[in-house]
N, C-alpha and C. Protein backbone atom coordinates (compact mmCIF):
# COMPACT_ATOMS: atom_id res chain seq x y z
N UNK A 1 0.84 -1.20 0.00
CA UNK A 1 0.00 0.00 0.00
C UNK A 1 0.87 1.25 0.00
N UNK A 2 -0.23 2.28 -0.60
CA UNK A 2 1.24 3.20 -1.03
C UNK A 2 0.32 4.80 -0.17
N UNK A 3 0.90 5.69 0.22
CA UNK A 3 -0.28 6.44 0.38
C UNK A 3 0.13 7.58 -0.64
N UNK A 4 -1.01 8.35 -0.64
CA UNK A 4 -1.38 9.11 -1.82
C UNK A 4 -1.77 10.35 -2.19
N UNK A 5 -1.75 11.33 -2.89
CA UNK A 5 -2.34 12.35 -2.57
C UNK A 5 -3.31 12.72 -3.51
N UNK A 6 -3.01 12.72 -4.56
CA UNK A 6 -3.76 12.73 -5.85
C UNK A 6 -3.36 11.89 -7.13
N UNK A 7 -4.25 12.08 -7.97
CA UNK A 7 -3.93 11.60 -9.65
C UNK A 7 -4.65 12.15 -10.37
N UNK A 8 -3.60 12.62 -11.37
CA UNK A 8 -4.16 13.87 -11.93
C UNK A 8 -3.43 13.68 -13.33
N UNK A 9 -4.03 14.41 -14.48
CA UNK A 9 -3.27 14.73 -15.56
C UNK A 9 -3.42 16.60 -15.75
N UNK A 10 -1.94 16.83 -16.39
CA UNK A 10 -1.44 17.74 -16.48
C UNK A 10 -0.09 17.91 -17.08
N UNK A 11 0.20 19.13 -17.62
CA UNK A 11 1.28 19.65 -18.32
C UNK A 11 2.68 19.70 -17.52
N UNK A 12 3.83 18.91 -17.82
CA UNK A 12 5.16 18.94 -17.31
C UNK A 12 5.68 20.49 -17.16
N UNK A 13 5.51 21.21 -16.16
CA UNK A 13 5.71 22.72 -16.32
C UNK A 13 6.92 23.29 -15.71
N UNK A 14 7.81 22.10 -15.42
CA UNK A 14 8.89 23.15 -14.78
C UNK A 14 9.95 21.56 -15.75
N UNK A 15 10.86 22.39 -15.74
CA UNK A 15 12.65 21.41 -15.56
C UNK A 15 13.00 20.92 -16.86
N UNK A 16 13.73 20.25 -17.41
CA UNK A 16 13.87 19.74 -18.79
C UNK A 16 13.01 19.16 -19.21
N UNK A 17 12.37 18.53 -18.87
CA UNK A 17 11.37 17.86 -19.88
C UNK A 17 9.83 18.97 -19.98
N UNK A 18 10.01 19.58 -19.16
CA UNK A 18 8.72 20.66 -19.18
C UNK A 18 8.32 20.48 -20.81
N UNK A 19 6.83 20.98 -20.69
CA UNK A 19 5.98 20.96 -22.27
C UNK A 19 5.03 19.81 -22.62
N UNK A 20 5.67 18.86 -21.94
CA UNK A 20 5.04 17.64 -22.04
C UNK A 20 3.97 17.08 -21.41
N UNK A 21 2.69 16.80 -21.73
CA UNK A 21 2.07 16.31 -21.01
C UNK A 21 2.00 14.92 -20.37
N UNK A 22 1.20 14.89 -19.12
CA UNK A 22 1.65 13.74 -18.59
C UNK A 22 0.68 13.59 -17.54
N UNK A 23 0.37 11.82 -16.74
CA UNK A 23 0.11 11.61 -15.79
C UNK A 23 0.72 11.84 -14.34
N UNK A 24 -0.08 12.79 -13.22
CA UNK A 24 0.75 12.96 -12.40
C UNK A 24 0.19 11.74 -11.09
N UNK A 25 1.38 11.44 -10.21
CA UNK A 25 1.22 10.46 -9.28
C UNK A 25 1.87 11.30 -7.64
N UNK A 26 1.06 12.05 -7.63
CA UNK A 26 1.38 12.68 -6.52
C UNK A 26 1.54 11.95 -4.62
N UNK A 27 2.14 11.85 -4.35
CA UNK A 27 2.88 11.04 -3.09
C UNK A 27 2.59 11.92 -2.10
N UNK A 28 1.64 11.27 -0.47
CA UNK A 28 1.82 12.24 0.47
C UNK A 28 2.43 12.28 1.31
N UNK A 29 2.94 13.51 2.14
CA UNK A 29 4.09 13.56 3.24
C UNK A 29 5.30 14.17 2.60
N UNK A 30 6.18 14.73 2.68
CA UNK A 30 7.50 15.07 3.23
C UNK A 30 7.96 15.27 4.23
N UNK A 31 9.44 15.16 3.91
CA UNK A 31 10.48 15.01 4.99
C UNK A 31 11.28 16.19 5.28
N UNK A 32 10.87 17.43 4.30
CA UNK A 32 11.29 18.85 4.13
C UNK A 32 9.96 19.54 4.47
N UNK A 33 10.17 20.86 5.20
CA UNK A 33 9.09 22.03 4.84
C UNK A 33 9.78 23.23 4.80
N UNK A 34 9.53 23.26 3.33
CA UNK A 34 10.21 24.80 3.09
C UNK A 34 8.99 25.61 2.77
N UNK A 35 9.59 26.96 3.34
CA UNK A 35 8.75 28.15 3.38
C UNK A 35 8.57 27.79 2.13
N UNK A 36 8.69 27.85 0.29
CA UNK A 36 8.51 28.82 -0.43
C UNK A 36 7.02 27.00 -1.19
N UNK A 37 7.11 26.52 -0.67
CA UNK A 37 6.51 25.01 -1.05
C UNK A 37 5.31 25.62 -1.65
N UNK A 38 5.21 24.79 -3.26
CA UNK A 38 3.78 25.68 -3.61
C UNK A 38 2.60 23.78 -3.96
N UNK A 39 3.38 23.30 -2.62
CA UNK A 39 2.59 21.95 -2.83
C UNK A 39 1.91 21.00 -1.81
N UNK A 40 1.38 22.28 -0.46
CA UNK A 40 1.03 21.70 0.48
C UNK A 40 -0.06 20.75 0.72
N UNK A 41 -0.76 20.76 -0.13
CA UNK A 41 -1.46 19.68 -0.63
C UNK A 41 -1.27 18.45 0.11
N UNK A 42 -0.27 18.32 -0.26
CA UNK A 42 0.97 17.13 -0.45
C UNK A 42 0.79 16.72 1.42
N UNK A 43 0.47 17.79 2.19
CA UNK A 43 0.80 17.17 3.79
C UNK A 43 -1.02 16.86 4.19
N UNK A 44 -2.09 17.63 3.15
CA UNK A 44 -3.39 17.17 4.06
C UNK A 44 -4.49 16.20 3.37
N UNK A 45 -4.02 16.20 2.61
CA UNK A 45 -4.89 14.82 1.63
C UNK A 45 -4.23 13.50 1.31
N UNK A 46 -5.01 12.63 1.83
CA UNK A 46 -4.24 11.25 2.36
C UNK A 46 -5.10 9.98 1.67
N UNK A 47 -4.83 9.34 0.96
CA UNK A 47 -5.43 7.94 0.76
C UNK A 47 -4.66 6.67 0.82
N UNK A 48 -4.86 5.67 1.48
CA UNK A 48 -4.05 4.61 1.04
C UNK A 48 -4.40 3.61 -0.09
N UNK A 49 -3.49 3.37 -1.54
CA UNK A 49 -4.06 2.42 -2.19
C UNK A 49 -3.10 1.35 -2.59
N UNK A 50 -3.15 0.45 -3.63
CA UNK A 50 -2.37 -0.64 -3.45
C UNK A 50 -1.72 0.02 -4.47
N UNK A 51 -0.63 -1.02 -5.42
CA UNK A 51 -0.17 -0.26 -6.85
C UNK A 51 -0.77 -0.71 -7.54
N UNK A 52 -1.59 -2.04 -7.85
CA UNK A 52 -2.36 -2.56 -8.79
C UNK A 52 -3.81 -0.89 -9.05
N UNK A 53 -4.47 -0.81 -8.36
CA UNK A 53 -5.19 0.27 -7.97
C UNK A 53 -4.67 1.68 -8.77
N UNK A 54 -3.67 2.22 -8.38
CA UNK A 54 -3.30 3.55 -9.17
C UNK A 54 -3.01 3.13 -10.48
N UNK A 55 -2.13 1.71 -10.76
CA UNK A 55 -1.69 1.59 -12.32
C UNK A 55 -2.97 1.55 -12.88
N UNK A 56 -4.09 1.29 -12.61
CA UNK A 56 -5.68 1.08 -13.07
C UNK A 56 -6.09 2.45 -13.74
N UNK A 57 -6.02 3.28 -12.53
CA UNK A 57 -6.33 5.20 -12.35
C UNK A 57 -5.32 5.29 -13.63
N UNK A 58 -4.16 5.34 -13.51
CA UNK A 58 -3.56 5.70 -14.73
C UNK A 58 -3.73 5.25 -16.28
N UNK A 59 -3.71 4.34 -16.18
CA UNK A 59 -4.28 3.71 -17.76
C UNK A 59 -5.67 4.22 -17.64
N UNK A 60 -6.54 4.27 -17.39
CA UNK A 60 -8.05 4.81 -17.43
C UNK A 60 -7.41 6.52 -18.00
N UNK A 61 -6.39 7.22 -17.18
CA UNK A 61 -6.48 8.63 -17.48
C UNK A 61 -5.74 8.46 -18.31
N UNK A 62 -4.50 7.87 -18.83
CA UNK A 62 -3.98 7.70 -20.60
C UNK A 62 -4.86 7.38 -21.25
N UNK A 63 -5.79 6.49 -21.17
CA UNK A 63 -6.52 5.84 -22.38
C UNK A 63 -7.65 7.36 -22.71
N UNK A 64 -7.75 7.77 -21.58
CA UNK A 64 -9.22 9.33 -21.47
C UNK A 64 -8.54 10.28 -22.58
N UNK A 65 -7.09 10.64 -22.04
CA UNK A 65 -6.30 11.32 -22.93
C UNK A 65 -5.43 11.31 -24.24
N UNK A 66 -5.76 10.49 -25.11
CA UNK A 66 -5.21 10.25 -26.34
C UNK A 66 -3.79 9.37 -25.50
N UNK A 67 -4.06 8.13 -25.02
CA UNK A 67 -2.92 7.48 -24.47
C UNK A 67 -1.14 8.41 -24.31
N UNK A 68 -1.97 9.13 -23.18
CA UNK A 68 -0.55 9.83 -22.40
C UNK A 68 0.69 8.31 -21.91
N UNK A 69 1.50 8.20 -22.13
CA UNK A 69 2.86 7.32 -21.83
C UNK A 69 3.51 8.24 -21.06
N UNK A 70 3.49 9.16 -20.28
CA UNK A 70 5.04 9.83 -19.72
C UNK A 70 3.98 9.97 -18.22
N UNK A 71 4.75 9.14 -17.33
CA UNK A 71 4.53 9.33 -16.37
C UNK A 71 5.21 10.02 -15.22
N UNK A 72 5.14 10.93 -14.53
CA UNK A 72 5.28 11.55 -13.09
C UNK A 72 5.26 11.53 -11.96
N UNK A 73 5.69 11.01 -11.20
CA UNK A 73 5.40 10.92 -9.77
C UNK A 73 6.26 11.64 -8.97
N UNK A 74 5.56 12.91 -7.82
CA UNK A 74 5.95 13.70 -7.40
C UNK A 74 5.25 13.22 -6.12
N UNK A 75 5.44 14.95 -5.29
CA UNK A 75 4.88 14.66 -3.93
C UNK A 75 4.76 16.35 -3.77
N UNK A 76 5.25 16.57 -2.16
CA UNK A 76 5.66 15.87 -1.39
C UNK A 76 6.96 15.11 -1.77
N UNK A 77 7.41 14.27 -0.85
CA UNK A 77 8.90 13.46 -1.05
C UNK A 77 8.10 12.11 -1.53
N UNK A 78 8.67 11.54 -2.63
CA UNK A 78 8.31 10.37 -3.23
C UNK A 78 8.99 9.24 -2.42
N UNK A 79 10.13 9.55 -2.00
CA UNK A 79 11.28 8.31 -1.67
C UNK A 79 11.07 7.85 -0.28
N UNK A 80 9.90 8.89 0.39
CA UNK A 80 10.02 8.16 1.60
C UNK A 80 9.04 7.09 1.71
N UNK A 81 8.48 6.33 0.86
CA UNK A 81 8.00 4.83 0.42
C UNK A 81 8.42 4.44 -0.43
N UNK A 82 8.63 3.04 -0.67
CA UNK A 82 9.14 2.31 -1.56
C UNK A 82 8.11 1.80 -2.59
N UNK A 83 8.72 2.87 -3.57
CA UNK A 83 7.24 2.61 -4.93
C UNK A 83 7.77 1.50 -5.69
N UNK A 84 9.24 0.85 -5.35
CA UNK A 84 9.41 -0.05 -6.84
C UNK A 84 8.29 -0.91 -7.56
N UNK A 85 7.96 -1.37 -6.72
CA UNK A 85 6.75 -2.05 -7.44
C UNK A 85 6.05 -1.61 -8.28
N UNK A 86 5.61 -0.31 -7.82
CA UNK A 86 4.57 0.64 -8.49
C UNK A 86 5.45 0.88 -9.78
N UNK A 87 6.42 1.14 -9.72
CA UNK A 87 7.58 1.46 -11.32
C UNK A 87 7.63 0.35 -11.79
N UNK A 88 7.58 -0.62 -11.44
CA UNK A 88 7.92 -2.04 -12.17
C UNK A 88 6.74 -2.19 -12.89
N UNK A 89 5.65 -2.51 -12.27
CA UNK A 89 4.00 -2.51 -13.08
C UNK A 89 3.74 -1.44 -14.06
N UNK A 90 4.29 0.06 -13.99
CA UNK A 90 3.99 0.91 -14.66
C UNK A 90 4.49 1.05 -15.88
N UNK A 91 5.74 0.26 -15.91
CA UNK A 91 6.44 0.01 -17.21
C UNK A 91 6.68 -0.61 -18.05
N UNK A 92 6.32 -2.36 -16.91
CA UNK A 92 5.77 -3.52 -18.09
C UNK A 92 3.94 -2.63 -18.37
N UNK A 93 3.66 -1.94 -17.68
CA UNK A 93 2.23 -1.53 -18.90
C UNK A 93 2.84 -0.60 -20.18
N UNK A 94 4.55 -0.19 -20.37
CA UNK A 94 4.44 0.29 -21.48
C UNK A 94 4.55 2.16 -21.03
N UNK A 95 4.55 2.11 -19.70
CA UNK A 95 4.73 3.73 -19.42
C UNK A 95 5.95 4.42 -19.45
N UNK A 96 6.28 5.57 -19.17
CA UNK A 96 7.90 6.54 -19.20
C UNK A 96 7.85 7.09 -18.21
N UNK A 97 8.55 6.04 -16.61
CA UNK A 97 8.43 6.85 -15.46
C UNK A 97 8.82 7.62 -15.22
N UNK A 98 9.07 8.52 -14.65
CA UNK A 98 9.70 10.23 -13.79
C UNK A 98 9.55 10.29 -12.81
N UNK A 99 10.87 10.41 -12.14
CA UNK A 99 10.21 10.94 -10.60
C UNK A 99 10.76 12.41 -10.28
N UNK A 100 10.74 13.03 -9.19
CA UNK A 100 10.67 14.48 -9.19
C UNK A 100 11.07 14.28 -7.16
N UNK A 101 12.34 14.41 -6.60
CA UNK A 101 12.89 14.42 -5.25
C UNK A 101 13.68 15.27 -5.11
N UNK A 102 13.73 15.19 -3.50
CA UNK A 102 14.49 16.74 -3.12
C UNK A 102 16.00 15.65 -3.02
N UNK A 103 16.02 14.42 -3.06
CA UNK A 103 17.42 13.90 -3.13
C UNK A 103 17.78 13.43 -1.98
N UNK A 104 16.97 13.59 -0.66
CA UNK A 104 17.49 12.94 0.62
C UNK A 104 17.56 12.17 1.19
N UNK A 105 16.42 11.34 0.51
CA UNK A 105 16.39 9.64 0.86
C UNK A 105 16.73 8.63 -0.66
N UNK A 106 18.09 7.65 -0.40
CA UNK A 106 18.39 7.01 -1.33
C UNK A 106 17.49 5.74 -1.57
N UNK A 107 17.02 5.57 -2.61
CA UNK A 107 16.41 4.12 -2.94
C UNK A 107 17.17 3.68 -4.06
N UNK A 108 17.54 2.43 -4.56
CA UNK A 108 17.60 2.05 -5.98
C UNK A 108 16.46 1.47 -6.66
N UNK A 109 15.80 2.67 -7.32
CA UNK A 109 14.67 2.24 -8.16
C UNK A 109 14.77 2.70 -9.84
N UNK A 110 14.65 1.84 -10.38
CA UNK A 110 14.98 1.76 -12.34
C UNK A 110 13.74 2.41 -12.89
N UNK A 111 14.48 3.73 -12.70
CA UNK A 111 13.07 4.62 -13.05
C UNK A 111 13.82 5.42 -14.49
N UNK A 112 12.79 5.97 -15.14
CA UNK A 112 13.63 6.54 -16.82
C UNK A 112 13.76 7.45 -16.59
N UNK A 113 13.80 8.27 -15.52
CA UNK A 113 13.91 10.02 -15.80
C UNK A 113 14.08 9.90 -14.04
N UNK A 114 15.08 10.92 -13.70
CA UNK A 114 15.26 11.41 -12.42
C UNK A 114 15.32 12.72 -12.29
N UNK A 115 14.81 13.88 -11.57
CA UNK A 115 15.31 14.88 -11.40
C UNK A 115 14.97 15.04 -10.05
N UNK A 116 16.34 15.90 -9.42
CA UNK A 116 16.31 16.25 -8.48
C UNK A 116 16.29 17.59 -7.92
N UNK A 117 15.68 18.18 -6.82
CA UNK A 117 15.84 19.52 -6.28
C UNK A 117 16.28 19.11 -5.34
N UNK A 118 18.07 19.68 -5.11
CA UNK A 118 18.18 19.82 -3.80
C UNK A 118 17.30 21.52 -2.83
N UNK A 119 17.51 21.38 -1.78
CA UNK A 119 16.29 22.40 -1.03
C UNK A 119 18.07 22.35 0.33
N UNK A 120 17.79 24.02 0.26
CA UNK A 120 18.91 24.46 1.16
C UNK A 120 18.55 23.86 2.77
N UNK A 121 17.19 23.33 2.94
CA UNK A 121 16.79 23.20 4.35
C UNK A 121 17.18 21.80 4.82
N UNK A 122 17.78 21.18 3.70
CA UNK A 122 18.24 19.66 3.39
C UNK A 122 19.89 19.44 4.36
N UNK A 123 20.38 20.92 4.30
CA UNK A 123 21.86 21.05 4.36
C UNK A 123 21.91 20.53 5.98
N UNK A 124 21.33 20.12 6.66
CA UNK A 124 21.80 19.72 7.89
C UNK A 124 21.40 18.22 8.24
N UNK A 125 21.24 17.60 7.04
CA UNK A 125 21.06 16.51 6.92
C UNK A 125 22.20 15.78 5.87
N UNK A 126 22.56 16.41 5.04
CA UNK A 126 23.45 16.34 3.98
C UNK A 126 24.55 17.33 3.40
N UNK A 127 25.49 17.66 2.99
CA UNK A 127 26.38 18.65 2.87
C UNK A 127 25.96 19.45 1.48
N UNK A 128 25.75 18.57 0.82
CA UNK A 128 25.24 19.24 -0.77
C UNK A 128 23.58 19.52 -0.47
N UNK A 129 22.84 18.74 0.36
CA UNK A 129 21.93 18.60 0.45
C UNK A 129 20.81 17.98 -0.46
N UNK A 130 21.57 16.85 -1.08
CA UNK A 130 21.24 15.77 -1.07
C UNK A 130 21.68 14.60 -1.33
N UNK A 131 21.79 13.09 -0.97
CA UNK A 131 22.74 12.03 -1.36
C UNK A 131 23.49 12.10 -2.70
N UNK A 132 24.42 11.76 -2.69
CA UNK A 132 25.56 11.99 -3.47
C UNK A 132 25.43 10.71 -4.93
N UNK A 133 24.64 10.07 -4.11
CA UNK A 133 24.73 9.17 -5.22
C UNK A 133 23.74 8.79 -5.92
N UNK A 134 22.68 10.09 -6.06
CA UNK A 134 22.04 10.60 -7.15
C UNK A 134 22.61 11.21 -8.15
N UNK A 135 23.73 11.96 -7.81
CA UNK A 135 24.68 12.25 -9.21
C UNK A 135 24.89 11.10 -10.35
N UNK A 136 25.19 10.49 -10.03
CA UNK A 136 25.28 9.12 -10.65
C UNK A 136 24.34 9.19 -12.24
N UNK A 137 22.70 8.94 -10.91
CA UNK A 137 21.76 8.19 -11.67
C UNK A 137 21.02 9.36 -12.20
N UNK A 138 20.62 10.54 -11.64
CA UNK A 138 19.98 11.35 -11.68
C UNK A 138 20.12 12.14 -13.41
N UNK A 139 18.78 12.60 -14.00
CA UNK A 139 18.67 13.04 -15.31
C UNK A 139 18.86 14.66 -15.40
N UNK A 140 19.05 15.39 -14.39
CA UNK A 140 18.50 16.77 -14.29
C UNK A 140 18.62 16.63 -12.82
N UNK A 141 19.26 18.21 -12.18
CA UNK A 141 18.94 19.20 -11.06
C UNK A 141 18.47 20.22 -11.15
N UNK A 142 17.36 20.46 -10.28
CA UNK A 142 16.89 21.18 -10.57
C UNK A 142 16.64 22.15 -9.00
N UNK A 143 17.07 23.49 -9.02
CA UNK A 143 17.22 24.38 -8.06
C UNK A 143 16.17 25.54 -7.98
N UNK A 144 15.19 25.71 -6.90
CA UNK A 144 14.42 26.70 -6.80
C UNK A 144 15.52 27.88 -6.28
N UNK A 145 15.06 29.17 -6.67
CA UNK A 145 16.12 30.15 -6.92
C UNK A 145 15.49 31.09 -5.98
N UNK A 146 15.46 31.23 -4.64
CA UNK A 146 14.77 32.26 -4.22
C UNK A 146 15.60 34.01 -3.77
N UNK A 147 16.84 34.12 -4.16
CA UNK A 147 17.36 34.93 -3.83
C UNK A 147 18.78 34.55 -4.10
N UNK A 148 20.20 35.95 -4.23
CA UNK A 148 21.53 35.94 -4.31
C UNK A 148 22.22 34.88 -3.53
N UNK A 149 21.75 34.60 -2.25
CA UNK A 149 21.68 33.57 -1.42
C UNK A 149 22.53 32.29 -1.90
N UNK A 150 21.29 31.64 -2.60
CA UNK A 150 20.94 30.31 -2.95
C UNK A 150 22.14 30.10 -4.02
N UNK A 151 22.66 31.02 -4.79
CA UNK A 151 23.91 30.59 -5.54
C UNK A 151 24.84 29.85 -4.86
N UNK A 152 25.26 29.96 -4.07
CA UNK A 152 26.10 29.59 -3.84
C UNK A 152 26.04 27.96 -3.03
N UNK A 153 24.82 27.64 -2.75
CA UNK A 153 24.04 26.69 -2.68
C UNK A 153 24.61 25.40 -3.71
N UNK A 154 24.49 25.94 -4.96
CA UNK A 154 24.87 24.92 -6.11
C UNK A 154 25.40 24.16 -6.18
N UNK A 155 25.92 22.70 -6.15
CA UNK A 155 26.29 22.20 -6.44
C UNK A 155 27.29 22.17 -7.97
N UNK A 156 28.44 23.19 -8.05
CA UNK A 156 28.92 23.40 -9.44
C UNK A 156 29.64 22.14 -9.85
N UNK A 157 29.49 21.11 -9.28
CA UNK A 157 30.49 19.95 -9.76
C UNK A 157 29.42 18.55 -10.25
N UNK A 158 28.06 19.32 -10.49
CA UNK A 158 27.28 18.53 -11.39
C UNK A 158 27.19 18.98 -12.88
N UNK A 159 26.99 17.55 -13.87
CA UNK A 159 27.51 17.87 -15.06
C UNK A 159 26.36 17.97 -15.80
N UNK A 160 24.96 17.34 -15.25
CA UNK A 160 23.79 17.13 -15.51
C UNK A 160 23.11 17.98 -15.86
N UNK A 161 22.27 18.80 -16.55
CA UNK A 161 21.36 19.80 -16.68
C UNK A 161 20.61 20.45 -15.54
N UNK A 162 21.14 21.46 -14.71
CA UNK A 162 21.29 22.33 -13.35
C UNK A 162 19.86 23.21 -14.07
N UNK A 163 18.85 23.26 -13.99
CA UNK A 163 17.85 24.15 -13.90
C UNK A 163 17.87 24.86 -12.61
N UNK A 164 17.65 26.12 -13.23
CA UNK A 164 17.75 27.90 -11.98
C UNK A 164 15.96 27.95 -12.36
N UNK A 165 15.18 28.10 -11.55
CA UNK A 165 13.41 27.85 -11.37
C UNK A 165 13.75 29.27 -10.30
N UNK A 166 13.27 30.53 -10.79
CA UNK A 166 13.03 31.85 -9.99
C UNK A 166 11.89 31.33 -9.00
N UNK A 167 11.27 31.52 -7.69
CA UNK A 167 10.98 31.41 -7.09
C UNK A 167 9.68 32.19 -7.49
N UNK A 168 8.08 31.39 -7.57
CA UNK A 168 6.77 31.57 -7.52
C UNK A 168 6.71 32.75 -9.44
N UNK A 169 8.35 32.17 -10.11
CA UNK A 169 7.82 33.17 -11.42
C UNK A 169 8.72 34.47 -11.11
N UNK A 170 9.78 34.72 -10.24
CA UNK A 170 9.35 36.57 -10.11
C UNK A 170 10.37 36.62 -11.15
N UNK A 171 10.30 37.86 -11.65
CA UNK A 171 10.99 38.28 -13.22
C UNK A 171 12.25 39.10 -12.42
N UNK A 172 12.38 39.46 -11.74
CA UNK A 172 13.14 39.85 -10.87
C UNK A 172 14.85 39.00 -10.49
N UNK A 173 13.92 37.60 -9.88
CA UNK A 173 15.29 37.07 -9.79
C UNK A 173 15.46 35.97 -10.65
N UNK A 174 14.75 35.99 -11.67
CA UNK A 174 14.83 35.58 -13.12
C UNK A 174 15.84 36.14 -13.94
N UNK A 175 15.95 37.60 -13.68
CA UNK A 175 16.84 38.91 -14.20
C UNK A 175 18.06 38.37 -13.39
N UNK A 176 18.04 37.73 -12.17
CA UNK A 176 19.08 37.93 -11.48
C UNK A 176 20.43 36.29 -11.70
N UNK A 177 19.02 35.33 -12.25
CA UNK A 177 19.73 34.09 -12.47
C UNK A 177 20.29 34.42 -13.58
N UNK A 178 19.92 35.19 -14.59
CA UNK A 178 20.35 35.46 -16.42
C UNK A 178 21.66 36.07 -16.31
N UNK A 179 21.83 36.74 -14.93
CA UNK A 179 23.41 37.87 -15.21
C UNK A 179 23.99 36.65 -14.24
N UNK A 180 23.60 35.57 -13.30
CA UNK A 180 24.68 34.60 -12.54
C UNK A 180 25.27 33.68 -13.87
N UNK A 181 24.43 33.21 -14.79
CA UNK A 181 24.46 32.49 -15.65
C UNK A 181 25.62 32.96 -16.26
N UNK A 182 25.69 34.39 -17.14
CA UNK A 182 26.56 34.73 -18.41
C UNK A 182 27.93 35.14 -17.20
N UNK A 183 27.55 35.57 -15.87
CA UNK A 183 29.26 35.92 -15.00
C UNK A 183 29.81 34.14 -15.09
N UNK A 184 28.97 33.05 -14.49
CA UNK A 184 29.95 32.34 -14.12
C UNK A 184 30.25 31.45 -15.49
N UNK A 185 29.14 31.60 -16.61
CA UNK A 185 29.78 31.10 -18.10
C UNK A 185 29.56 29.02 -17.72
N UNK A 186 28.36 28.28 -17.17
CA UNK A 186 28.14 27.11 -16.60
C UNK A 186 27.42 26.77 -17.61
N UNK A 187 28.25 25.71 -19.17
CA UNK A 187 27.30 25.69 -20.09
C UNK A 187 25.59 24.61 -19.73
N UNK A 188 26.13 24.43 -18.61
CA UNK A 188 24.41 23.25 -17.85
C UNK A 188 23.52 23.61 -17.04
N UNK A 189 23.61 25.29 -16.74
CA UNK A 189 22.94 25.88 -16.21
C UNK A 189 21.42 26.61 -17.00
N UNK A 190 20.25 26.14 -16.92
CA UNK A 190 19.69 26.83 -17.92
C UNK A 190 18.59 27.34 -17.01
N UNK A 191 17.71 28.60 -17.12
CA UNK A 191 16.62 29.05 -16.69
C UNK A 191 15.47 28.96 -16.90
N UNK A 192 14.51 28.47 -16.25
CA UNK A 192 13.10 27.82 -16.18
C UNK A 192 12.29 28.73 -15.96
N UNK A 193 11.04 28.94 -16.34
CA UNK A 193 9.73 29.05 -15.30
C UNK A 193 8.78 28.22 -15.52
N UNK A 194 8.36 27.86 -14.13
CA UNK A 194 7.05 27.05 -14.39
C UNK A 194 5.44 27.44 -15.27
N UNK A 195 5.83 26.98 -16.04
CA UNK A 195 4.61 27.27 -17.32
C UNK A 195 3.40 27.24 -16.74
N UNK A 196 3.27 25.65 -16.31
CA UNK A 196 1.93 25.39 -15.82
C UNK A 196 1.28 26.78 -14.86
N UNK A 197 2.18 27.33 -14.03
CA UNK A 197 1.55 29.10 -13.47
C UNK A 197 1.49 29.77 -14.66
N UNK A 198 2.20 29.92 -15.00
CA UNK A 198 1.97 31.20 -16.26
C UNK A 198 0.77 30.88 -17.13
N UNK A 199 0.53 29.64 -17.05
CA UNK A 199 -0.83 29.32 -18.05
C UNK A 199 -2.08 28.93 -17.14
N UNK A 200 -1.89 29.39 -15.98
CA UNK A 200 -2.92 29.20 -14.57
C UNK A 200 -3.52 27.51 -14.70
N UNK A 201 -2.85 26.37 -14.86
CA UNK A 201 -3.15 25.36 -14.47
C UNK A 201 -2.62 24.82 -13.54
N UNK A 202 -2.95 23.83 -13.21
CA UNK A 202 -2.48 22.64 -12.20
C UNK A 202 -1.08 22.27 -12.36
């Protein structure tokens, strides 16, 4: 049994793969609370279901949607249950898993897409602030940018595609990631905003 928060379909709106639509598998609980969290959701809506059960929900919402294949599973922290199962079933059905972690709890799960946010509130749990040996496996980092601060935060010794995500959209320190970008010259650094706000969806 896995617990749960929602299932939903919607547009990939932040990080490299953004644009894409997709099934989301939203996970409840974390193990972080950061002020700037635009996913509290995630701590008050609770279901428990099995994985046979959601892989069901999902093929019902691919088949609704012109058979969506790219799947998502976020939270909240995904890693603090052990979904393998749930990835294993989801992919002999033929799906493209994703998961979406702040990086602090290690699992080995054979998932097709990793991205990670480390979260500065992580740092007293971890030095980079988050396990190290997501570098490895991981597809994408991805860094909420809330201020001059947080630069230095970075992890510059990842080679992976480092997404800078301005904090709630502001154009401000959007302006401010564009001049960190061209000073420190980091050809894997690229700048995001989350679409799905800018286009007022989910």
């Amino acid at each position: 049994m896995l617990d749960i928060c929602e299932i939903f379909v919607s547009i990939q709106g932040e990080g490299w793969r953004q644009g894409t639509s997709a099934v989301f598998i939203r996970f409840y609980g974390c193990n972080l609370r950061c002020k700037f969290c635009d996913t509290r959701v995630a701590f008050t809506k609770k279901q428990s279901m099995d994985e046979k059960e959601i892989v069901e929900i999902v093929r019902r919402l691919s088949r609704k949607y012109n058979n969506i294949t790219n799947i998502i599973i976020t939270g909240g922290e995904p890693y603090l249950q052990d979904f393998s199962n749930l990835v294993l079933q989801l992919k002999l059905s033929g799906f493209f898993v994703c998961v979406e972690t702040n990086g602090t709890i290690w699992r080995e799960i054979p998932l097709d897409w990793i991205c990670v946010s480390p979260k500065k509130s992580a740092k007293k749990l971890l030095q980079q602030g988050y396990d190290k040996r997501f570098k490895d496996v991981a597809n994408e980092f991805k860094y909420v940018i809330t201020g001059k601060h947080d630069f230095s935060f970075i992890d510059s010794k990842i080679t992976k595609p480092v997404i800078l995500q301005p904090v709630n959209n502001d154009l401000k320190i959007a302006l401010m990631i564009f001049k960190q970008i061209k000073k420190c010259s980091m050809p894997n650094w690229f700048l995001r905003f989350q679409i799905h706000k800018l286009m007022g969806i989910l």
